[in-house]
C-alpha atoms as a PDB file:
ATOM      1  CA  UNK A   1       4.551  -3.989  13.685  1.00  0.00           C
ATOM      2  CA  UNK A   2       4.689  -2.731  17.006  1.00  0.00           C
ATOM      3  CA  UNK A   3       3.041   0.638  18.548  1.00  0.00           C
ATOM      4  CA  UNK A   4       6.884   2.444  19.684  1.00  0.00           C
ATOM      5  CA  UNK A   5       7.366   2.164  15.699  1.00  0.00           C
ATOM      6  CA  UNK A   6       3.805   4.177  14.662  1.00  0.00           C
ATOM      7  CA  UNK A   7       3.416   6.332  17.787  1.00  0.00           C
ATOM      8  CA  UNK A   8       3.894  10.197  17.629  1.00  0.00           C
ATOM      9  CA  UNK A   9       7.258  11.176  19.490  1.00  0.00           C
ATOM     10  CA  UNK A  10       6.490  13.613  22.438  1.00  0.00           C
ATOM     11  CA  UNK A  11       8.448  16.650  20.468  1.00  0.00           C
ATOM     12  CA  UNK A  12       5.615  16.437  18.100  1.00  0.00           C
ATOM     13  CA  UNK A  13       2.575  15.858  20.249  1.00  0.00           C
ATOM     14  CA  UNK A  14       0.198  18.707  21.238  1.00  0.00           C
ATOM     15  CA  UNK A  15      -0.023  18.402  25.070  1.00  0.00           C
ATOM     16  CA  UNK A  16      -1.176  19.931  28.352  1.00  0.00           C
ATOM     17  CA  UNK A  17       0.730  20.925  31.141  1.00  0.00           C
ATOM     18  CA  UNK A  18      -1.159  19.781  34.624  1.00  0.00           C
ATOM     19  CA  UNK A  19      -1.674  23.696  35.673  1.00  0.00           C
ATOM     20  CA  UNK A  20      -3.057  24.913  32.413  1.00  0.00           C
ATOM     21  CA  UNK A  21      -6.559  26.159  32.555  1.00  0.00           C
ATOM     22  CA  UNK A  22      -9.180  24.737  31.337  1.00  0.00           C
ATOM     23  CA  UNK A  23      -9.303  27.710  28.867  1.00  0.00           C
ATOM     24  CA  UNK A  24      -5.781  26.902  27.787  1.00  0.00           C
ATOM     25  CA  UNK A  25      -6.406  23.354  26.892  1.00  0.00           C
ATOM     26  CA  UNK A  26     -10.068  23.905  25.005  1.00  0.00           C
ATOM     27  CA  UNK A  27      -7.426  26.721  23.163  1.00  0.00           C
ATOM     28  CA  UNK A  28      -5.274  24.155  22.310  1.00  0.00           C
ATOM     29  CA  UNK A  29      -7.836  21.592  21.082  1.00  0.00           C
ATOM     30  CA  UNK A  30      -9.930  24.299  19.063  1.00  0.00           C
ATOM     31  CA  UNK A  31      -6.451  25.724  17.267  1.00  0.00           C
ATOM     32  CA  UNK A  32      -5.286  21.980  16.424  1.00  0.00           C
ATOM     33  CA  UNK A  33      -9.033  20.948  15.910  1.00  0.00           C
ATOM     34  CA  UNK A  34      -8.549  17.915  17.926  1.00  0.00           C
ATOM     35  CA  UNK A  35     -10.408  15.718  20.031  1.00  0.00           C
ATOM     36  CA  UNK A  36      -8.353  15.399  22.924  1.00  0.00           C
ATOM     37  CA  UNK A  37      -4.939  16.032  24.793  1.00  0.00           C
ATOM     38  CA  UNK A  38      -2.872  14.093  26.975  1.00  0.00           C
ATOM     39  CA  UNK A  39      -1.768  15.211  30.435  1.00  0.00           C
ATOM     40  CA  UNK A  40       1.689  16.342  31.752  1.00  0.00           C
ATOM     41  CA  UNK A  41       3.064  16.826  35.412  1.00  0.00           C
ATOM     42  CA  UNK A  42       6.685  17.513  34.271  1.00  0.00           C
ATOM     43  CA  UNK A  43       7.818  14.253  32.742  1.00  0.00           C
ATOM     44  CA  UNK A  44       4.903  12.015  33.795  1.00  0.00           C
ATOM     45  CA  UNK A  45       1.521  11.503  31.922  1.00  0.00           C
ATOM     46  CA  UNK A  46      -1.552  11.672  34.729  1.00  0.00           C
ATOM     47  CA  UNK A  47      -4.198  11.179  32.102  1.00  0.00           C
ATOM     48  CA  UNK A  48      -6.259  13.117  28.817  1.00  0.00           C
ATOM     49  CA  UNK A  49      -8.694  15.940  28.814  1.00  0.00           C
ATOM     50  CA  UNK A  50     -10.954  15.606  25.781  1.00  0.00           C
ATOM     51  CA  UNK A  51     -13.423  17.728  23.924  1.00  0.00           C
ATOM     52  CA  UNK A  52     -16.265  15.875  25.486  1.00  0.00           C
ATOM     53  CA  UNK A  53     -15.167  14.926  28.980  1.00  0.00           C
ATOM     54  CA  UNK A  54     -14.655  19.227  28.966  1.00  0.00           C
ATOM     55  CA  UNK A  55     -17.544  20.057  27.728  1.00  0.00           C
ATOM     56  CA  UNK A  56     -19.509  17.090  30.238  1.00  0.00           C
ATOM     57  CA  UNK A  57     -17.693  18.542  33.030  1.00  0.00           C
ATOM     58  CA  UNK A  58     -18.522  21.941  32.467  1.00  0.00           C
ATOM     59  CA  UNK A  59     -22.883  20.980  32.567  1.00  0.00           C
ATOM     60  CA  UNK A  60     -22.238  19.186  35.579  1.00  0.00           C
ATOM     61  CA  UNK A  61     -20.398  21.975  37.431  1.00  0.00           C
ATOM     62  CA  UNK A  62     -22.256  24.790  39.098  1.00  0.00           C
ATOM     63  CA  UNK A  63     -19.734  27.337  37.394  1.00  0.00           C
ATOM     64  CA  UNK A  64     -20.219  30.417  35.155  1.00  0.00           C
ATOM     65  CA  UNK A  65     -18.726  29.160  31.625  1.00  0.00           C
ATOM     66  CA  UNK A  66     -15.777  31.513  32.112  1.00  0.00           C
ATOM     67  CA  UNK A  67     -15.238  30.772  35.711  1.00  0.00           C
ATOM     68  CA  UNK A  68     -14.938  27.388  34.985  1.00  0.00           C
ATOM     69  CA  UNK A  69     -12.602  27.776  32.347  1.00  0.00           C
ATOM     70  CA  UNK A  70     -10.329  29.558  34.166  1.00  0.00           C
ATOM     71  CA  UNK A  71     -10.552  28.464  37.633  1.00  0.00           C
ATOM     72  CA  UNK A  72     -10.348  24.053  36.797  1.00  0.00           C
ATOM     73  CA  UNK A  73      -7.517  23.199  36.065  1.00  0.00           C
ATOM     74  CA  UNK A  74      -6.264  20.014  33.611  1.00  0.00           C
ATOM     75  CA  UNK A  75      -5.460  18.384  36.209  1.00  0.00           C
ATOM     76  CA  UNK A  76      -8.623  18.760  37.648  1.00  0.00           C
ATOM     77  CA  UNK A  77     -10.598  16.579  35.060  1.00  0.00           C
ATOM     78  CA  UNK A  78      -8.119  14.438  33.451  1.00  0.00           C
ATOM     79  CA  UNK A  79      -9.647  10.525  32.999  1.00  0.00           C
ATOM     80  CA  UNK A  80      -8.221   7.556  31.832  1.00  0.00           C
ATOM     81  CA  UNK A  81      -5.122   7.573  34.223  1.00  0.00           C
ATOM     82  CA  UNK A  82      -4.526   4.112  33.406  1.00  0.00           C
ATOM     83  CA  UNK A  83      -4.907   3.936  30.083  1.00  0.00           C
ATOM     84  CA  UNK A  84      -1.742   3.751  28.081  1.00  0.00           C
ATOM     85  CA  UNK A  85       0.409   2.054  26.236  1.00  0.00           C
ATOM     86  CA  UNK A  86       4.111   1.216  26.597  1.00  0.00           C
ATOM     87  CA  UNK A  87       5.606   0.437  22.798  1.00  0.00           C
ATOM     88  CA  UNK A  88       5.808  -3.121  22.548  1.00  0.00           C
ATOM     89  CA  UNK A  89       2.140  -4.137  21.977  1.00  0.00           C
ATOM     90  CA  UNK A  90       1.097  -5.549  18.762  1.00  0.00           C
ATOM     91  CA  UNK A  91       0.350  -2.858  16.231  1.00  0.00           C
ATOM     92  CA  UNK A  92      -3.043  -4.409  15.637  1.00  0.00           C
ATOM     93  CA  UNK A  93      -4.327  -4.726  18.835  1.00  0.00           C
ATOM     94  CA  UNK A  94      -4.480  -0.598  19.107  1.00  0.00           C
ATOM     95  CA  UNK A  95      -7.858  -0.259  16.912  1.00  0.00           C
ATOM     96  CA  UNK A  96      -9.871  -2.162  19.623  1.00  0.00           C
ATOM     97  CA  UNK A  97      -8.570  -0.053  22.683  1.00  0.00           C
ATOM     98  CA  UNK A  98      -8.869   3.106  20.549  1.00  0.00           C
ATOM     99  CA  UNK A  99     -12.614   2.974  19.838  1.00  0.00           C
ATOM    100  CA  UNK A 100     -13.469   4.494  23.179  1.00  0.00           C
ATOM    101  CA  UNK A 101     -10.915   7.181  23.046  1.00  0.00           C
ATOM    102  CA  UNK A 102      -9.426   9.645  20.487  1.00  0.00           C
ATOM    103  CA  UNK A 103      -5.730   9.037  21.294  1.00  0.00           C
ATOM    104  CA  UNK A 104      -3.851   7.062  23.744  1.00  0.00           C
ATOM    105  CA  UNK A 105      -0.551   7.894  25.456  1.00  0.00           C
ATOM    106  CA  UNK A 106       2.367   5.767  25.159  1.00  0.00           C
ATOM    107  CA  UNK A 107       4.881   5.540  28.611  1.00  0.00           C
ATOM    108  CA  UNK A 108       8.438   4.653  29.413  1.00  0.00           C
ATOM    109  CA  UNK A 109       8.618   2.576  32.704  1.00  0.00           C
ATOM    110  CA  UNK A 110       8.654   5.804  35.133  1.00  0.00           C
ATOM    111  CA  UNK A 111       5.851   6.248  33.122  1.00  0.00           C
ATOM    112  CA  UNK A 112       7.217   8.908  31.225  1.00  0.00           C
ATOM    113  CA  UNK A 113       5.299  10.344  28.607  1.00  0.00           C
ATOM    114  CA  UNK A 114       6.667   9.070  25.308  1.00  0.00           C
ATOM    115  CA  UNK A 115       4.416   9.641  22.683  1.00  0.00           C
ATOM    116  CA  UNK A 116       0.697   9.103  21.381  1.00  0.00           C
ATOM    117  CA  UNK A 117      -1.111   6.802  18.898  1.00  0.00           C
ATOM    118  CA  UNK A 118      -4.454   8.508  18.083  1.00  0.00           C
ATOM    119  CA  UNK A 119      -7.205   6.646  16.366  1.00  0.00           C
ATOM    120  CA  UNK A 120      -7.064   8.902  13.120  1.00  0.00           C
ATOM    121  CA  UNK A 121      -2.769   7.239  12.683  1.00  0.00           C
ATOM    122  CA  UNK A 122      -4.347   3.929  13.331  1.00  0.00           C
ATOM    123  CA  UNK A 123      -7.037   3.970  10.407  1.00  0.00           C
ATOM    124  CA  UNK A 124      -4.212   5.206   8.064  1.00  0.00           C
ATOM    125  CA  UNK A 125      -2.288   2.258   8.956  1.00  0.00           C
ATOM    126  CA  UNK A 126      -5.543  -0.592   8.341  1.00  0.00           C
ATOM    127  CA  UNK A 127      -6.132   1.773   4.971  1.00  0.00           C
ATOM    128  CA  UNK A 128      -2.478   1.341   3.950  1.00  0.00           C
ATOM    129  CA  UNK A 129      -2.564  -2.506   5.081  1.00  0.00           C
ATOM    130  CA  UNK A 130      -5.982  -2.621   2.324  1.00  0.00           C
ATOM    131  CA  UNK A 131      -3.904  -0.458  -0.449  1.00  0.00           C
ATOM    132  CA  UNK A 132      -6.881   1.476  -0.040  1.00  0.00           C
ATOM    133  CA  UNK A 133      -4.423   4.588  -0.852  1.00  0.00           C
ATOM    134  CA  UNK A 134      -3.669   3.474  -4.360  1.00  0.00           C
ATOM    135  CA  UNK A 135      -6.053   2.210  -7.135  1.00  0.00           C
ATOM    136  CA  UNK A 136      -6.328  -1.402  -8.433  1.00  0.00           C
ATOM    137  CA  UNK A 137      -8.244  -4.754  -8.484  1.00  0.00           C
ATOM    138  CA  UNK A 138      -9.691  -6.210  -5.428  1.00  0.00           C
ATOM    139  CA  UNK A 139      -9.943  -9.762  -5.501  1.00  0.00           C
ATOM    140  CA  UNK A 140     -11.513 -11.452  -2.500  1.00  0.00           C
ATOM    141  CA  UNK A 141     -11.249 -15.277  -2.514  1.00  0.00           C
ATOM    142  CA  UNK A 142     -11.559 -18.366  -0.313  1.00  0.00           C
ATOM    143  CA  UNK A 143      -9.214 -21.320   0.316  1.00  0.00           C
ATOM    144  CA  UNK A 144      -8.540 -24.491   2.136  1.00  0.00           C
ATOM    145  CA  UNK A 145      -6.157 -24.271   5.148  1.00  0.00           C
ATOM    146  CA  UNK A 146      -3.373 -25.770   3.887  1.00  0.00           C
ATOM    147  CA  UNK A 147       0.007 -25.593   4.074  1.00  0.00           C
ATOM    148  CA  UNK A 148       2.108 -23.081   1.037  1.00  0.00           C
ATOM    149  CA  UNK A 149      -1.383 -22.027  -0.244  1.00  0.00           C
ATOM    150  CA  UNK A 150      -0.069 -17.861   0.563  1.00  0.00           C
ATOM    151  CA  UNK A 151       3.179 -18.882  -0.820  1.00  0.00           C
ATOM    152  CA  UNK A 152       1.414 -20.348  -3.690  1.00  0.00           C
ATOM    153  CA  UNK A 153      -0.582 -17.675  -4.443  1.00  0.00           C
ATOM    154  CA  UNK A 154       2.320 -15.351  -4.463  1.00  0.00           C
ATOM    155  CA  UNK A 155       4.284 -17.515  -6.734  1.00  0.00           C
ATOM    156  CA  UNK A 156       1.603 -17.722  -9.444  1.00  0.00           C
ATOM    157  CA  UNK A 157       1.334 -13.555  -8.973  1.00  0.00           C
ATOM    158  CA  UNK A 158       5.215 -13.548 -10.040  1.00  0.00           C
ATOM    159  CA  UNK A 159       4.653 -15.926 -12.752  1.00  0.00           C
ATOM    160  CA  UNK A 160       2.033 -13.697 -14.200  1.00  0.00           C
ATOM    161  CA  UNK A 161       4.070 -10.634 -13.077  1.00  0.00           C
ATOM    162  CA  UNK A 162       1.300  -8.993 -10.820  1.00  0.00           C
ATOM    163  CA  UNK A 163       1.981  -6.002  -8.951  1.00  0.00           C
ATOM    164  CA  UNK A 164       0.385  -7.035  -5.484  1.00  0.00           C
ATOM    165  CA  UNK A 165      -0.743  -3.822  -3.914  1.00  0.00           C
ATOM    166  CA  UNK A 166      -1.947  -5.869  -0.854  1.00  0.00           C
ATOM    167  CA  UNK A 167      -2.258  -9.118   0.640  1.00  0.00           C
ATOM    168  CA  UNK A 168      -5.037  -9.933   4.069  1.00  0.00           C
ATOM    169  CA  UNK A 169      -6.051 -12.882   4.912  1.00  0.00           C
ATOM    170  CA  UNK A 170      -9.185 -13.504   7.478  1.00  0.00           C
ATOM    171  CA  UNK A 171     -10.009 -16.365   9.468  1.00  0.00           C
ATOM    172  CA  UNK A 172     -13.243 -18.308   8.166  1.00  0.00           C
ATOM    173  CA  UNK A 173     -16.025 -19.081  10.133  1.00  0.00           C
ATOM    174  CA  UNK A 174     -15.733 -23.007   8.383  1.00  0.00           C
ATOM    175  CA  UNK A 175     -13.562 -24.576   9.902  1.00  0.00           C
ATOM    176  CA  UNK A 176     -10.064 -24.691   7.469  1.00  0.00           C
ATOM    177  CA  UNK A 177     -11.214 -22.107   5.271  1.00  0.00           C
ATOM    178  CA  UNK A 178      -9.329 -19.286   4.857  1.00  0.00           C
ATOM    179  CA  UNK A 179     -10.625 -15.831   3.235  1.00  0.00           C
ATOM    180  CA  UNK A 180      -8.384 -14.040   1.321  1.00  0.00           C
ATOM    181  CA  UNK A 181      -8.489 -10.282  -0.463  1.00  0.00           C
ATOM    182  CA  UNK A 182      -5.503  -9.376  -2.723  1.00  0.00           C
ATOM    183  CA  UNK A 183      -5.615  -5.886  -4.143  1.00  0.00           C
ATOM    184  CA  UNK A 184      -3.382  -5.669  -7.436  1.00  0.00           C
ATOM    185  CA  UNK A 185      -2.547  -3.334  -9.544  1.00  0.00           C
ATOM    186  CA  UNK A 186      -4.590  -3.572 -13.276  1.00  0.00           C
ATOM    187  CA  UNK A 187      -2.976  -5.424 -16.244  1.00  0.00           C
ATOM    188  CA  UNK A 188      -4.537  -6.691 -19.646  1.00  0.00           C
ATOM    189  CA  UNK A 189      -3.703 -10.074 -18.327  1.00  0.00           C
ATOM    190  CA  UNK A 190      -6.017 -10.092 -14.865  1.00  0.00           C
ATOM    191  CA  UNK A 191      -8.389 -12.381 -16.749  1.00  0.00           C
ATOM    192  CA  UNK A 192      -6.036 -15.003 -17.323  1.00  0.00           C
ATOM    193  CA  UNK A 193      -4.664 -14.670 -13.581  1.00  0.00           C
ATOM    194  CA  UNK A 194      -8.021 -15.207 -12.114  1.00  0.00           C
ATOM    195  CA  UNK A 195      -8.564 -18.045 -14.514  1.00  0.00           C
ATOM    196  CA  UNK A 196      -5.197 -19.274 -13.075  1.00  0.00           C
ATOM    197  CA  UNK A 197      -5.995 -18.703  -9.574  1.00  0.00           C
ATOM    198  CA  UNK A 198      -9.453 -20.472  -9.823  1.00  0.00           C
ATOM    199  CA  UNK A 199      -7.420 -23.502 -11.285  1.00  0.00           C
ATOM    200  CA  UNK A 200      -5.071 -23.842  -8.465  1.00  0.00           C
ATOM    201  CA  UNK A 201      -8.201 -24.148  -5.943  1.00  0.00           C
ATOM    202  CA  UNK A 202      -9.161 -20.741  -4.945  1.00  0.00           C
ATOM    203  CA  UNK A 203     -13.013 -19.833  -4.978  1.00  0.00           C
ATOM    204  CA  UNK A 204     -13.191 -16.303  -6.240  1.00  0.00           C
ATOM    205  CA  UNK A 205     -15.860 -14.361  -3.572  1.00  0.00           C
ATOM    206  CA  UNK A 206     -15.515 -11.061  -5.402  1.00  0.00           C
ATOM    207  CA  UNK A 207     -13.628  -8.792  -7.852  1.00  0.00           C
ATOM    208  CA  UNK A 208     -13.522  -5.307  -7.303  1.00  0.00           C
ATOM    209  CA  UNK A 209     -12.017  -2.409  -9.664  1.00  0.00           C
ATOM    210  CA  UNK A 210     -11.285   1.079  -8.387  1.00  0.00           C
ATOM    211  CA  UNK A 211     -12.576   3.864 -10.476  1.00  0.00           C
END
């Protein structure tokens, strides 16, 4: 999955204009309840104001709280200039670059603003990847690094006629060992596919059941 296919188009972004007061954008981020906004000059994204880097700004500046607010501008205090994204990248690779900032803006190569991906849309996305969204049975497991053992696994889920909910696999710390966690969906026969899966060489780690 690539970012360009989870981002927020533009049209539907909340945004600031370069000029806008400072009192416009904390407007913006208190009516949305937001943590941050990216940063227009027509076309072209300059950067983000956030909650914090505001509020920072504001007990560093020798201003009156309302002559701050009015007189900076978004422009004035906009960070991370160089911080975006431009569609292709790997999906995945987001959650690491979004744990120091709430959002980051997605460019065209003018460097057009295009979109956002924000760290809340991310989280949805690992939550959906863990069927976290819909109940089941969480079965974490090991296996040797072989070749077919996913497509294995999968096969003996049809035979059984399991409804896999999910399917993530981790890389071990020992060396051609592979974790697994399958989340499926609960059947009177779950015994008998464990006992199955346990018979076909996968160590069973953990089974989990949604209440």
């Amino acid at each position: 999955m690539f970012v360009k296919s989870t981002m927020i188009p533009k049209n539907r972004t909340v945004h600031a204009e370069a000029g806008d007061s400072l009192k416009t954008v904390l407007e913006k981020l208190e009516h949305h309840k937001i943590d941050g906004v990216p940063v227009l000059k027509g076309a072209a994204y300059i950067g983000i104001v956030t909650r914090f880097h505001l509020y920072e700004e504001f007990f560093q500046s020798e201003l009156k709280k309302e002559a701050f607010l009015s007189e900076k501008k978004a422009e004035d205090i906009a960070v991370h200039t160089d911080v975006y994204l431009e569609g292709e990248e790997i999906f995945e690779n987001t959650l690491l670059q979004l744990k120091d900032y709430p959002l980051i803006a997605v460019v065209g190569v003018e460097k057009e603003f295009l979109g956002i991906v924000t760290r809340y849309d991310v989280l949805e996305q690992f939550q959906s990847a863990f069927g976290m969204n819909k109940k089941g049975v969480r079965i974490a497991f090991t296996s040797v690094e072989t070749e077919g053992r996913i497509a294995r696994l999968t096969e003996l889920a049809k035979q059984f006629h399991e409804d896999i909910i999910s399917l993530v696999t981790f890389d071990e710390t020992e060396s051609m060992v592979r974790r697994i966690v399958m989340k499926i969906e609960k059947k009177d026969n779950i015994n008998r596919f464990i006992e199955r899966i346990e018979k076909s060489g996968f160590r069973i780690l953990d089974i989990h059941e949604d209440e």
